[in-house]
C-alpha atoms as a PDB file:
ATOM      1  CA  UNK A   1      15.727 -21.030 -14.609  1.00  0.00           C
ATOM      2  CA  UNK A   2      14.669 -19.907 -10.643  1.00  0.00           C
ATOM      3  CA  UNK A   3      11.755 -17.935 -10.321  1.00  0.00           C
ATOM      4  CA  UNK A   4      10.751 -15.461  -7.141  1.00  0.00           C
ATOM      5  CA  UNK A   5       7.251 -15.801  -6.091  1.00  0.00           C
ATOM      6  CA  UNK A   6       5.565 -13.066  -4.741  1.00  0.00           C
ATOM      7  CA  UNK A   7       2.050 -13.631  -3.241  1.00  0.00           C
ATOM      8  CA  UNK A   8       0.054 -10.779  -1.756  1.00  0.00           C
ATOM      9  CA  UNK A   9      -3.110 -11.624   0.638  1.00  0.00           C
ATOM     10  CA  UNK A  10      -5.305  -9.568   2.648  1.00  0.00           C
ATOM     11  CA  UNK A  11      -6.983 -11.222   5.250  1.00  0.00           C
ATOM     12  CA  UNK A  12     -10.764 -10.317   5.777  1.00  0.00           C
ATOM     13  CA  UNK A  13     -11.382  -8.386   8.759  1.00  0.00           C
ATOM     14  CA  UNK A  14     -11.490  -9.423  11.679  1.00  0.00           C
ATOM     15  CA  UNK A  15      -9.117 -12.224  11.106  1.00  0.00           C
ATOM     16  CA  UNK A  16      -5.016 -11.192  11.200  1.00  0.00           C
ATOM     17  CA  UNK A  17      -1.931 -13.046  10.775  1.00  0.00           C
ATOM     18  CA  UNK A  18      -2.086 -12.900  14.648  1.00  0.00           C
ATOM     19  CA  UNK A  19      -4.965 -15.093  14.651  1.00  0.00           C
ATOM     20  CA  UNK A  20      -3.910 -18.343  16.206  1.00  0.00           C
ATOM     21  CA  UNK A  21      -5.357 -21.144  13.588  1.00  0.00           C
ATOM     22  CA  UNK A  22      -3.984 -18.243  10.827  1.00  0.00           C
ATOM     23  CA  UNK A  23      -0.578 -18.220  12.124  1.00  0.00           C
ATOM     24  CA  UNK A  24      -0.399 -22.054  12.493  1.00  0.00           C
ATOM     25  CA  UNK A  25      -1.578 -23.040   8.705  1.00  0.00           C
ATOM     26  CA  UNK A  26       0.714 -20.165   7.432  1.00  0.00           C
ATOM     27  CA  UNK A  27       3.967 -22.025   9.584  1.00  0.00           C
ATOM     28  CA  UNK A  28       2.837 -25.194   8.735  1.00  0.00           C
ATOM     29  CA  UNK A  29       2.047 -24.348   5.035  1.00  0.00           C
ATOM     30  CA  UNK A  30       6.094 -21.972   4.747  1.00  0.00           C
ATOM     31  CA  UNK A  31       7.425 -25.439   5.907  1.00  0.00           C
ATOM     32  CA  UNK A  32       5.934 -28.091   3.570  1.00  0.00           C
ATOM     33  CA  UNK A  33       6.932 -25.286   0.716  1.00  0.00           C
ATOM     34  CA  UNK A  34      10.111 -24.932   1.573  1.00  0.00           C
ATOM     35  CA  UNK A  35      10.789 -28.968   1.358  1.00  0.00           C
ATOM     36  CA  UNK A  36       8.502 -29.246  -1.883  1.00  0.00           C
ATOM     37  CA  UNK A  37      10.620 -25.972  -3.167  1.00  0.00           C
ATOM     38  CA  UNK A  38      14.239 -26.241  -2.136  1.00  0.00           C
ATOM     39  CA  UNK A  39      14.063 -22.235  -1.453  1.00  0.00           C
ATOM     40  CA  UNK A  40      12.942 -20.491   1.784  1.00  0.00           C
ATOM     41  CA  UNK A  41       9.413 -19.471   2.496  1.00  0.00           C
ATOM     42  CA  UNK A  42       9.468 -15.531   3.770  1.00  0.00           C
ATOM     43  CA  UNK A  43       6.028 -13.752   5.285  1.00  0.00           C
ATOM     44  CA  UNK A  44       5.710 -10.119   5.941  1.00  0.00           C
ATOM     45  CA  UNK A  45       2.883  -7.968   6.930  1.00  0.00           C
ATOM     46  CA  UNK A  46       2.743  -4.308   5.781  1.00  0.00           C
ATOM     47  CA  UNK A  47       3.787  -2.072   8.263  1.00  0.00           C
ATOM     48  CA  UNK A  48       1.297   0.644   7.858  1.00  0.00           C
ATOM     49  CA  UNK A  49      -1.243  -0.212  10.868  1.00  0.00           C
ATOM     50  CA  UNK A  50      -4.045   0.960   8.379  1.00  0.00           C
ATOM     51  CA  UNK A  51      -3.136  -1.909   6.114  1.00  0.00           C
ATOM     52  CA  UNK A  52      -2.352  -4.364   8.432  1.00  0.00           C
ATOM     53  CA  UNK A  53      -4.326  -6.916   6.524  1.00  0.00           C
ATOM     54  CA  UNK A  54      -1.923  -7.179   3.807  1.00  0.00           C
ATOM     55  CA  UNK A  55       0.453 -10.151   3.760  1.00  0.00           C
ATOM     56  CA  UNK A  56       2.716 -11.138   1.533  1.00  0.00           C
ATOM     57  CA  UNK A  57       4.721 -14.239   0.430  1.00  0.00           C
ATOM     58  CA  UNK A  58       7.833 -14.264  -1.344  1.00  0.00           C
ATOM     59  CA  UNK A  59       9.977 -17.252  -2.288  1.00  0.00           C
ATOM     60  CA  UNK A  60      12.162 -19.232  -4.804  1.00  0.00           C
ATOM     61  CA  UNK A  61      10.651 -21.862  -7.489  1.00  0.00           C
ATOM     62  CA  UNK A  62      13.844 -23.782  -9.744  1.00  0.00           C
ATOM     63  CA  UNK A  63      11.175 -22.824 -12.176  1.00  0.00           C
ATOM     64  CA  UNK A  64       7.421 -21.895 -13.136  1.00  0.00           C
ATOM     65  CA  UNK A  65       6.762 -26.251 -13.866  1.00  0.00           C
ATOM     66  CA  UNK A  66       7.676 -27.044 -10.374  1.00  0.00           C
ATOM     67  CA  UNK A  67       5.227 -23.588  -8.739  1.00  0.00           C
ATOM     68  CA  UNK A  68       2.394 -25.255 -10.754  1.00  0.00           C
ATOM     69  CA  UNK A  69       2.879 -28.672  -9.544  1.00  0.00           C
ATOM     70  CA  UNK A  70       3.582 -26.976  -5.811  1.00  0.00           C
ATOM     71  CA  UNK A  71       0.125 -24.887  -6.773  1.00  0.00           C
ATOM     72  CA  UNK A  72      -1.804 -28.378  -7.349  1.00  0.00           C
ATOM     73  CA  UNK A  73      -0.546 -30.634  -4.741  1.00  0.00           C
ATOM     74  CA  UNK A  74      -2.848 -31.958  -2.095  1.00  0.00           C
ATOM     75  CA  UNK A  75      -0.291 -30.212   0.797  1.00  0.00           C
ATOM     76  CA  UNK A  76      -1.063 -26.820  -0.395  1.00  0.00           C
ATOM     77  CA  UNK A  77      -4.536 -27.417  -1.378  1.00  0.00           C
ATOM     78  CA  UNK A  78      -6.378 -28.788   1.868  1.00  0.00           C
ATOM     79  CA  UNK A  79      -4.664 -26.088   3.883  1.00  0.00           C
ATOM     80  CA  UNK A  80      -6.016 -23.350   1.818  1.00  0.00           C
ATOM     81  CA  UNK A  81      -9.964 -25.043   2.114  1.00  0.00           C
ATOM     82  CA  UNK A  82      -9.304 -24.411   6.179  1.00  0.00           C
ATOM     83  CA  UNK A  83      -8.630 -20.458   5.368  1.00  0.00           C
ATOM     84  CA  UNK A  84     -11.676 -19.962   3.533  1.00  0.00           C
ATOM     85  CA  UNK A  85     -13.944 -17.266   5.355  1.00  0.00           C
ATOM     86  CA  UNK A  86     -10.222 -15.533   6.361  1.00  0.00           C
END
């Protein structure tokens, strides 16, 4: 049965979504997902400028076996060591 997945992040200040290397690993990590996942890969930031560090993450899973393999698998994980410190 599909699943929604809905992530929420808040970046540690200074750092932003707007932050160049951020930006990159968050395109580059939507895109693997959506091949591993079949579903879309949507990002939003909260629109109240004093919570602008909030992100969020929402997309599909055919279920919650194929999230945990997607939560293990050496694409998502190295990107993820690079945004430690964010």
């Amino acid at each position: 049965m599909p699943i929604t997945e809905l992530a929420a992040l808040e970046f540690i200040s200074p750092h932003s979504l707007g932050h160049p290397p951020v930006a990159e690993l968050f395109r580059t990590l939507g895109v693997q997902q959506a091949a591993w996942s079949g579903y879309p890969v949507l990002h939003f930031t909260n629109a109240d400028p004093s919570r602008s560090a909030e992100f969020y993450i929402v997309s599909g899973w055919e279920d919650e076996e194929a999230h945990n393999k997607w939560l293990t698998a050496e694409e998502n994980q190295e990107p993820w060591l690079r945004l430690e410190g964010f």
